[in-house]
N, C-alpha and C. Protein backbone atom coordinates (compact mmCIF):
# COMPACT_ATOMS: atom_id res chain seq x y z
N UNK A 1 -116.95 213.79 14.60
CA UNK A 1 -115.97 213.19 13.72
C UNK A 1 -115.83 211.71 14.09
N UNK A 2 -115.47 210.74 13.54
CA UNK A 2 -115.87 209.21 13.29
C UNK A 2 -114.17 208.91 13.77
N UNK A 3 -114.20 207.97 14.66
CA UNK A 3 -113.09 207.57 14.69
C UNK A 3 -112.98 205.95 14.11
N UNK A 4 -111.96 205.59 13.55
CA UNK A 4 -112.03 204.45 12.77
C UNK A 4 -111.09 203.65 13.36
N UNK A 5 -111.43 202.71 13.67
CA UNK A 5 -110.80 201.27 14.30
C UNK A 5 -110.17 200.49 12.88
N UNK A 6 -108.74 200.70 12.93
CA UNK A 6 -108.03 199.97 12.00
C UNK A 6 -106.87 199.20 12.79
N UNK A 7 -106.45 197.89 12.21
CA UNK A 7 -105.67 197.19 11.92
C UNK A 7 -104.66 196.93 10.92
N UNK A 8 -103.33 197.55 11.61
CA UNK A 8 -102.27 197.07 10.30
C UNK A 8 -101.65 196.27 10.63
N UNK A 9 -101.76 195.66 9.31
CA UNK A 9 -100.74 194.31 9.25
C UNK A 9 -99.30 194.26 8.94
N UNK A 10 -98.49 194.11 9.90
CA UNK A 10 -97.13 194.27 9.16
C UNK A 10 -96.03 193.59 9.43
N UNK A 11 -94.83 193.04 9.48
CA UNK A 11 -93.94 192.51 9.61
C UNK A 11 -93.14 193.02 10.63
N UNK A 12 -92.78 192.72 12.03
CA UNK A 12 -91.65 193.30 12.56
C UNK A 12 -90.69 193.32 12.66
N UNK A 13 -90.21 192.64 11.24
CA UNK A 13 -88.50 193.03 10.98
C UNK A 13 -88.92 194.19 10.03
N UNK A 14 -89.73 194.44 9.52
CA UNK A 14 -90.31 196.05 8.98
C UNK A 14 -90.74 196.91 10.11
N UNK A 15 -90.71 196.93 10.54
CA UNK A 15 -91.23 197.49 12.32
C UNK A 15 -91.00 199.13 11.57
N UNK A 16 -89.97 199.80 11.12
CA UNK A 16 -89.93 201.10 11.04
C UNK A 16 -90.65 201.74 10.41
N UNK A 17 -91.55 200.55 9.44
CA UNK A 17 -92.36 201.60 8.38
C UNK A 17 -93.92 201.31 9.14
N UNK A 18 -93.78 200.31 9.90
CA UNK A 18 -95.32 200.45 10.81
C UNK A 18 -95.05 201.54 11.62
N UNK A 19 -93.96 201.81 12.26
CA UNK A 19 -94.19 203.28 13.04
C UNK A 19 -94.35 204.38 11.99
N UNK A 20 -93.86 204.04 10.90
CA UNK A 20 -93.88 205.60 10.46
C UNK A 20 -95.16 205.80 9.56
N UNK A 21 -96.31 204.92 9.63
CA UNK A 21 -97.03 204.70 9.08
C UNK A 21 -98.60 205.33 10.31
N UNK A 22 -97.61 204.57 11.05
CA UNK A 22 -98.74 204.85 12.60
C UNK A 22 -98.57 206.52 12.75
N UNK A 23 -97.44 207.03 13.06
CA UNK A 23 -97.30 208.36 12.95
C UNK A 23 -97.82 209.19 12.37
N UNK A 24 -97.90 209.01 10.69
CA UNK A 24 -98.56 209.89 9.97
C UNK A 24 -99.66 209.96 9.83
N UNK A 25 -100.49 208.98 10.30
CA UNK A 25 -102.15 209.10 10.45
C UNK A 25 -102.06 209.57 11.80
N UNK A 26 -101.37 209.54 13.06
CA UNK A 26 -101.74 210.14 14.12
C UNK A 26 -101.84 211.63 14.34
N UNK A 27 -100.79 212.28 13.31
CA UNK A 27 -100.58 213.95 13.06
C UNK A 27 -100.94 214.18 12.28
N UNK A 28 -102.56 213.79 11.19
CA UNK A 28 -103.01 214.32 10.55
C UNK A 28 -104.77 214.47 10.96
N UNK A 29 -104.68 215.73 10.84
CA UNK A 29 -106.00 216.65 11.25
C UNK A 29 -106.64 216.16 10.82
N UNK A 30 -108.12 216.47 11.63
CA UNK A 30 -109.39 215.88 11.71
C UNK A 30 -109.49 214.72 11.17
N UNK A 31 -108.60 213.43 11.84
CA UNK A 31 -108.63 212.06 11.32
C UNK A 31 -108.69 211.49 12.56
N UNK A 32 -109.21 210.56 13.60
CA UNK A 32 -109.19 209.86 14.33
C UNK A 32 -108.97 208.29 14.02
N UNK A 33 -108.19 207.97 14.54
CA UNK A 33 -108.11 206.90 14.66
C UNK A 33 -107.70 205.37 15.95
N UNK A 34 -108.33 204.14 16.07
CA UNK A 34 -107.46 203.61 17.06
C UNK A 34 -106.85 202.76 16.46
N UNK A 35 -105.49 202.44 17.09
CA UNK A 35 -104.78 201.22 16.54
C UNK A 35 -104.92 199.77 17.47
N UNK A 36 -105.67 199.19 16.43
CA UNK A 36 -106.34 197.92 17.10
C UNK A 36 -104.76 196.57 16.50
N UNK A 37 -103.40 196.97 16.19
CA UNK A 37 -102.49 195.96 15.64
C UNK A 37 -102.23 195.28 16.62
N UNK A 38 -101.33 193.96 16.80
CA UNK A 38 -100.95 193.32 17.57
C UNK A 38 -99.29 194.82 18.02
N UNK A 39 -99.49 195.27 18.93
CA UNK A 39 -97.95 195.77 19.45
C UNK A 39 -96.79 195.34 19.67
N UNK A 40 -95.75 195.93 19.34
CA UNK A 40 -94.26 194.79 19.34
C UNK A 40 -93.84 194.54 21.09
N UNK A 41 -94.53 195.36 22.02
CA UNK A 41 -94.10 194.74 23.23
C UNK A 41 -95.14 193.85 23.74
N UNK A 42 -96.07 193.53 23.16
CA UNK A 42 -97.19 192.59 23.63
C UNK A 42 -96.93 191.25 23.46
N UNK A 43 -96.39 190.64 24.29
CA UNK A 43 -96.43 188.98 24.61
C UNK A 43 -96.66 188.15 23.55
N UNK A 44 -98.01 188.58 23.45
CA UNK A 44 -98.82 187.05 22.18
C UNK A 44 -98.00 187.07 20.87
N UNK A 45 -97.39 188.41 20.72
CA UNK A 45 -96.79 188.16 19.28
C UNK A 45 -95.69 187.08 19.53
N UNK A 46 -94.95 186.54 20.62
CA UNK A 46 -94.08 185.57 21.09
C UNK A 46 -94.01 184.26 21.59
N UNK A 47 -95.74 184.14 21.63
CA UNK A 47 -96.24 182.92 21.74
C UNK A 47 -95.41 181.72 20.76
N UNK A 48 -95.72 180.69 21.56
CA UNK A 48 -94.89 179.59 20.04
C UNK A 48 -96.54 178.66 19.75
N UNK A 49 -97.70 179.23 20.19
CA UNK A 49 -98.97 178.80 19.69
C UNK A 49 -99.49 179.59 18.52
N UNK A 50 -99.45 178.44 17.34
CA UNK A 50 -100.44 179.50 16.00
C UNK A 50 -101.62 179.80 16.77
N UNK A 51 -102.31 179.06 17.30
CA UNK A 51 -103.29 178.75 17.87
C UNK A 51 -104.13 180.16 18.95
N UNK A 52 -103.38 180.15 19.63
CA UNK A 52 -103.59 181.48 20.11
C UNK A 52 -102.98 182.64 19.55
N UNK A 53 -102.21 182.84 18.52
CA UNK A 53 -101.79 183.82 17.92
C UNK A 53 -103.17 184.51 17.50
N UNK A 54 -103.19 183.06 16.13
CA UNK A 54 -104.27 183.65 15.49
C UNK A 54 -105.79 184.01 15.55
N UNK A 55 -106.19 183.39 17.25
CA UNK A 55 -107.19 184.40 18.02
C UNK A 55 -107.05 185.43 18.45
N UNK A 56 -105.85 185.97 19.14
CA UNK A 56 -105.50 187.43 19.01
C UNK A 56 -105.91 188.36 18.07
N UNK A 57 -105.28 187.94 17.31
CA UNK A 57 -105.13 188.46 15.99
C UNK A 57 -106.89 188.94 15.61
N UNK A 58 -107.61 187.70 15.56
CA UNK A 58 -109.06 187.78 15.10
C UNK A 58 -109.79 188.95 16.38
N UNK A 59 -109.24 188.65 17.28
CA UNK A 59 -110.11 189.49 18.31
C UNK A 59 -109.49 190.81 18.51
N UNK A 60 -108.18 191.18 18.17
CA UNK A 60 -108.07 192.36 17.76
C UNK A 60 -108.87 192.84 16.40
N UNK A 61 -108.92 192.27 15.36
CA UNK A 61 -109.19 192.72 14.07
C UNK A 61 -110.97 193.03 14.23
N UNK A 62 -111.42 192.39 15.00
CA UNK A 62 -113.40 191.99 14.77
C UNK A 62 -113.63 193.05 15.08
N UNK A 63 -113.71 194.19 15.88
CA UNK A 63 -114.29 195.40 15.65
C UNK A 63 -113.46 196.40 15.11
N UNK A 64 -112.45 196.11 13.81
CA UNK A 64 -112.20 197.15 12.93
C UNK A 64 -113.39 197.46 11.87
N UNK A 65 -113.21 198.56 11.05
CA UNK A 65 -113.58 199.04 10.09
C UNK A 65 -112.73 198.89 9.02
N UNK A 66 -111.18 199.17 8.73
CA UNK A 66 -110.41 198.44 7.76
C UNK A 66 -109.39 197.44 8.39
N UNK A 67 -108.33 197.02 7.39
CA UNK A 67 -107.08 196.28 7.66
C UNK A 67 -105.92 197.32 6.57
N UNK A 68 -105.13 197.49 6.90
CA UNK A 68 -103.96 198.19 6.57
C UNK A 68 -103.04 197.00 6.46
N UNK A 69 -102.59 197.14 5.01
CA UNK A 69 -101.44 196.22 5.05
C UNK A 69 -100.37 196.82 3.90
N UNK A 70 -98.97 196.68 5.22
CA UNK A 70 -97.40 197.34 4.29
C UNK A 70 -97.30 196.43 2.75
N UNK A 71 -97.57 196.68 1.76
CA UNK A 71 -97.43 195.61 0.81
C UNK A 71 -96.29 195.70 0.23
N UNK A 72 -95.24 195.75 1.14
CA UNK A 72 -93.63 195.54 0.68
C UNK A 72 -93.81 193.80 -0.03
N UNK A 73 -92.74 193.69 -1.04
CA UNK A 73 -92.61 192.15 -1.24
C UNK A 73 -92.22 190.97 -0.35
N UNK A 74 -91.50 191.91 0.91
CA UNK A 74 -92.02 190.80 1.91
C UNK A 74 -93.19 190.38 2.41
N UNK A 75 -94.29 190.86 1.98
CA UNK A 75 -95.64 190.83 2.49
C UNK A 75 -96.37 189.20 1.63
N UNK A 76 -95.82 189.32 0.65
CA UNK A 76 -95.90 187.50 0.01
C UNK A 76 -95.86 187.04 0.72
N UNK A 77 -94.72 186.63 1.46
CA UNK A 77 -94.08 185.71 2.02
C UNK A 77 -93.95 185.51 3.35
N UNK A 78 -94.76 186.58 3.79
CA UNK A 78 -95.21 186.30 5.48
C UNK A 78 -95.95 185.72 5.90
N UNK A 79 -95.71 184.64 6.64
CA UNK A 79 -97.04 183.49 6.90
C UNK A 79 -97.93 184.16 7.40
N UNK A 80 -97.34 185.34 9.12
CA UNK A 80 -98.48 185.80 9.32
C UNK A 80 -99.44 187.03 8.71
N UNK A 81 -98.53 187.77 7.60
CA UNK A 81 -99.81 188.65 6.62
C UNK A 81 -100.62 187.74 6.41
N UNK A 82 -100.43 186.99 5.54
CA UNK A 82 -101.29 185.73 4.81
C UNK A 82 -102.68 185.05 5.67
N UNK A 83 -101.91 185.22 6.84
CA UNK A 83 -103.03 185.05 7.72
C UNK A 83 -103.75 185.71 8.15
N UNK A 84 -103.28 186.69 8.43
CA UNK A 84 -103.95 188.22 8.29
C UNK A 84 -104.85 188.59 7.79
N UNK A 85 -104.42 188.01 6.16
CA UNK A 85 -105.57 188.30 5.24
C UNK A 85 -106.62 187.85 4.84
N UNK A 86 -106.14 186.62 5.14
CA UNK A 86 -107.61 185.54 5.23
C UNK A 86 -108.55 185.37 6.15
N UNK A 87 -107.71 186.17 7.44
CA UNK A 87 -109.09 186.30 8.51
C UNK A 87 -110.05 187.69 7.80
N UNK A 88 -109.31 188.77 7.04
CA UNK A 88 -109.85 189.81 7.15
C UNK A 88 -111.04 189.22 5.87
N UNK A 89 -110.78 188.31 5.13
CA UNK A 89 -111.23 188.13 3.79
C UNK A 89 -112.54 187.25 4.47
N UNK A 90 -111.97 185.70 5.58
CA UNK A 90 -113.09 185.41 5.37
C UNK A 90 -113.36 185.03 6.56
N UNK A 91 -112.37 185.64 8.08
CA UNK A 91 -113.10 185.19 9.03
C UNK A 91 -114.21 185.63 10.52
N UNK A 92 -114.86 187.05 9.20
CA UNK A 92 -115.90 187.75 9.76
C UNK A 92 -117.51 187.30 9.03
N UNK A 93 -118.61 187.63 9.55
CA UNK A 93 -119.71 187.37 8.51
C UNK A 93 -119.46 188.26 7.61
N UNK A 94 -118.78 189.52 7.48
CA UNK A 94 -118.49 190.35 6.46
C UNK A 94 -117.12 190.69 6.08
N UNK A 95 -116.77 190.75 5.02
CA UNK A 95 -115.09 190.92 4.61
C UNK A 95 -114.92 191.89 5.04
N UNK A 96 -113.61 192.40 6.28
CA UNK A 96 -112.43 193.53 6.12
C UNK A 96 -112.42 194.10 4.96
N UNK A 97 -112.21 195.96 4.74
CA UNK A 97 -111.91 196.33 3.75
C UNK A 97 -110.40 195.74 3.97
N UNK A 98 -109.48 195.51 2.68
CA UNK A 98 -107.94 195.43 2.88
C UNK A 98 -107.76 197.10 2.03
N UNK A 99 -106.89 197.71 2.74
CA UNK A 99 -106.43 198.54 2.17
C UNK A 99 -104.78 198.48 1.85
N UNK A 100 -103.81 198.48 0.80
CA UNK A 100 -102.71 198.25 0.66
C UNK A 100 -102.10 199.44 0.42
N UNK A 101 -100.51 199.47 1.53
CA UNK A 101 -100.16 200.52 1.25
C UNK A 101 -98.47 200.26 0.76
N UNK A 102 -97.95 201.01 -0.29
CA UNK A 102 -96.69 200.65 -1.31
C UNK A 102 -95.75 201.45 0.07
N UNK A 103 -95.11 200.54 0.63
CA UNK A 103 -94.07 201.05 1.34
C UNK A 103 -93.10 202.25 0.89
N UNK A 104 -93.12 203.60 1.78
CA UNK A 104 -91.53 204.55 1.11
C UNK A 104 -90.49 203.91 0.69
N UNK A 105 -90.59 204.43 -0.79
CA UNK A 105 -89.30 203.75 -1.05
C UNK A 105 -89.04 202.90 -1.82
N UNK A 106 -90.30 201.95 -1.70
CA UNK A 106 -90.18 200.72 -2.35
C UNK A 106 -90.30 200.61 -3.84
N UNK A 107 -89.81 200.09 -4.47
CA UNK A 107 -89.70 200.18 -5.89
C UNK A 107 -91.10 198.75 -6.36
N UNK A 108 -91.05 197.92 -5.56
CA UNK A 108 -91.85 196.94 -5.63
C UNK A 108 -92.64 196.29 -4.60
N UNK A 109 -93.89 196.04 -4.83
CA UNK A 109 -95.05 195.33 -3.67
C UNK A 109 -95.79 194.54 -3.93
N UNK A 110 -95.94 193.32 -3.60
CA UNK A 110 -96.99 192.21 -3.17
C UNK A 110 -97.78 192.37 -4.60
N UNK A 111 -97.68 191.43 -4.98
CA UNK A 111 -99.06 191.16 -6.03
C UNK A 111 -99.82 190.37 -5.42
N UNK A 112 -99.34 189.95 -4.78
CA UNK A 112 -100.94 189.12 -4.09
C UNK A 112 -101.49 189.95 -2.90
N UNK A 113 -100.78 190.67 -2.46
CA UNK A 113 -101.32 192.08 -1.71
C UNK A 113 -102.38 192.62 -2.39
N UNK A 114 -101.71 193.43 -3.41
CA UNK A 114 -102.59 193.91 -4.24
C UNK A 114 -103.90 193.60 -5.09
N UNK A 115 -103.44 192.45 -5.30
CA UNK A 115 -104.74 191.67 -5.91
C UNK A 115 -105.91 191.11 -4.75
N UNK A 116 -105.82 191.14 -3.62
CA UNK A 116 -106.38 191.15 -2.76
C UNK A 116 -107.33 192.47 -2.17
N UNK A 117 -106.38 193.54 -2.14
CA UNK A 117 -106.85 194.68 -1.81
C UNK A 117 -108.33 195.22 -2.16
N UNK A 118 -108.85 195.98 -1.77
CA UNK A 118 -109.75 197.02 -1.84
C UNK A 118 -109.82 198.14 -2.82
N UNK A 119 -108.20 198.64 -2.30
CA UNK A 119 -107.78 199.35 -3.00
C UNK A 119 -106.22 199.74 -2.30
N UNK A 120 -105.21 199.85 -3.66
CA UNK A 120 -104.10 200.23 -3.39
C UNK A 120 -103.24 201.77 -3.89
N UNK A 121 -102.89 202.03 -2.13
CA UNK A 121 -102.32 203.34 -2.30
C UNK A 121 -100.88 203.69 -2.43
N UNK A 122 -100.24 204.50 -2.54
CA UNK A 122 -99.24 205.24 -2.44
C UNK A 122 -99.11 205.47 -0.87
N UNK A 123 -97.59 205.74 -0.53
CA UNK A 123 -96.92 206.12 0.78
C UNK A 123 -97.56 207.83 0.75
N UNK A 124 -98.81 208.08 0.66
CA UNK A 124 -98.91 209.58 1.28
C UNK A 124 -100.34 209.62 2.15
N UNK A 125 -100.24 210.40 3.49
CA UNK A 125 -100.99 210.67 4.03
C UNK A 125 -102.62 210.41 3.84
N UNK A 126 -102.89 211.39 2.72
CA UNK A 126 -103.98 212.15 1.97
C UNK A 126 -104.49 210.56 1.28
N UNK A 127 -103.96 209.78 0.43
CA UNK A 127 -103.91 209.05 -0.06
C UNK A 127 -104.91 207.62 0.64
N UNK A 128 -104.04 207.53 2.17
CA UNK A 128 -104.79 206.46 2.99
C UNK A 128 -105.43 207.00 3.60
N UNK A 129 -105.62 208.04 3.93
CA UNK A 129 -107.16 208.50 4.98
C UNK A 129 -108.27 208.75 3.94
N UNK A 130 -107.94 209.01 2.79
CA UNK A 130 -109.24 209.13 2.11
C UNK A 130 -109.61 207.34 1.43
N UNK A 131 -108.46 206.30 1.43
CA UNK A 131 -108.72 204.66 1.21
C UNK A 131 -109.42 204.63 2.31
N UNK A 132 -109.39 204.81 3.59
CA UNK A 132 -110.07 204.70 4.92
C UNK A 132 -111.26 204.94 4.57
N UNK A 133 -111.41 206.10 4.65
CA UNK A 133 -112.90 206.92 4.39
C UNK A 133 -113.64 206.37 3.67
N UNK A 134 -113.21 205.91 2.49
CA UNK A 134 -113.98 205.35 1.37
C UNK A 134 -114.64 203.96 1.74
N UNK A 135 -113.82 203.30 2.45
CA UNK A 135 -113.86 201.84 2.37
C UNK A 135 -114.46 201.03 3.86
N UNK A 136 -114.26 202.18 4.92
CA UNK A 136 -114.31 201.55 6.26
C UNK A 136 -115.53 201.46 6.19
N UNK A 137 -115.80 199.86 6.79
CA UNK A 137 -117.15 199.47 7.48
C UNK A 137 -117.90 200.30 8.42
């Protein structure tokens, strides 16, 4: 079974729907996965250097297979999604799949998320492991 090196992108004043996002791919059968994200107790996210942020960032992301991103409407407006997305778009020899996922709940998400994407899913399980499957490098 294939384990897939993903990266999600998310906001940590959204922090609850990256855990609960991380969760539900971790308790679903025959899915492996590692989480290659920046972690909320890891230092670099506190850096006051873009500079080294956004090598982190790249050197976490370079041996994924997708990018996961919460496409709540705060996801516009986050400098660092945005950045996120443009490493996944253009700062490999090959584009990141983006996979977008519509936050629980949310009544509305990112059009520029979306229009970016790969492909955009729904808040269910079944939904993003088979966007994974489809799409991972």
């Amino acid at each position: 079974m294939k384990t897939y090196n993903l990266f999600v992108s998310h906001s940590w004043a959204y922090g609850n729907q990256y855990d609960r996002l991380v969760t539900l791919l971790s308790a679903r059968p025959y899915f492996r996965f590692r989480n290659h994200s920046v972690p909320r107790y890891d230092p670099i996210h506190l850096t006051r250097s873009d500079v080294r942020l956004r090598r982190a960032i790249r050197e976490r992301m370079a041996g994924c297979h997708a990018v996961l991103i919460l496409a709540g409407v705060y996801s516009t407006y986050s400098k660092w999604i945005n950045i996120e997305i443009r490493l996944a778009l253009t700062g490999f020899s090959q584009p990141k799949p983006i996979i977008a996922i519509a936050p629980w709940g949310s009544r509305r998400t990112s059009s520029f998320v979306k229009l970016v994407a790969n492909e955009v899913v729904g808040w269910n399980t079944e939904s993003v492991v088979r966007a994974i499957r489809n799409h991972a490098l």
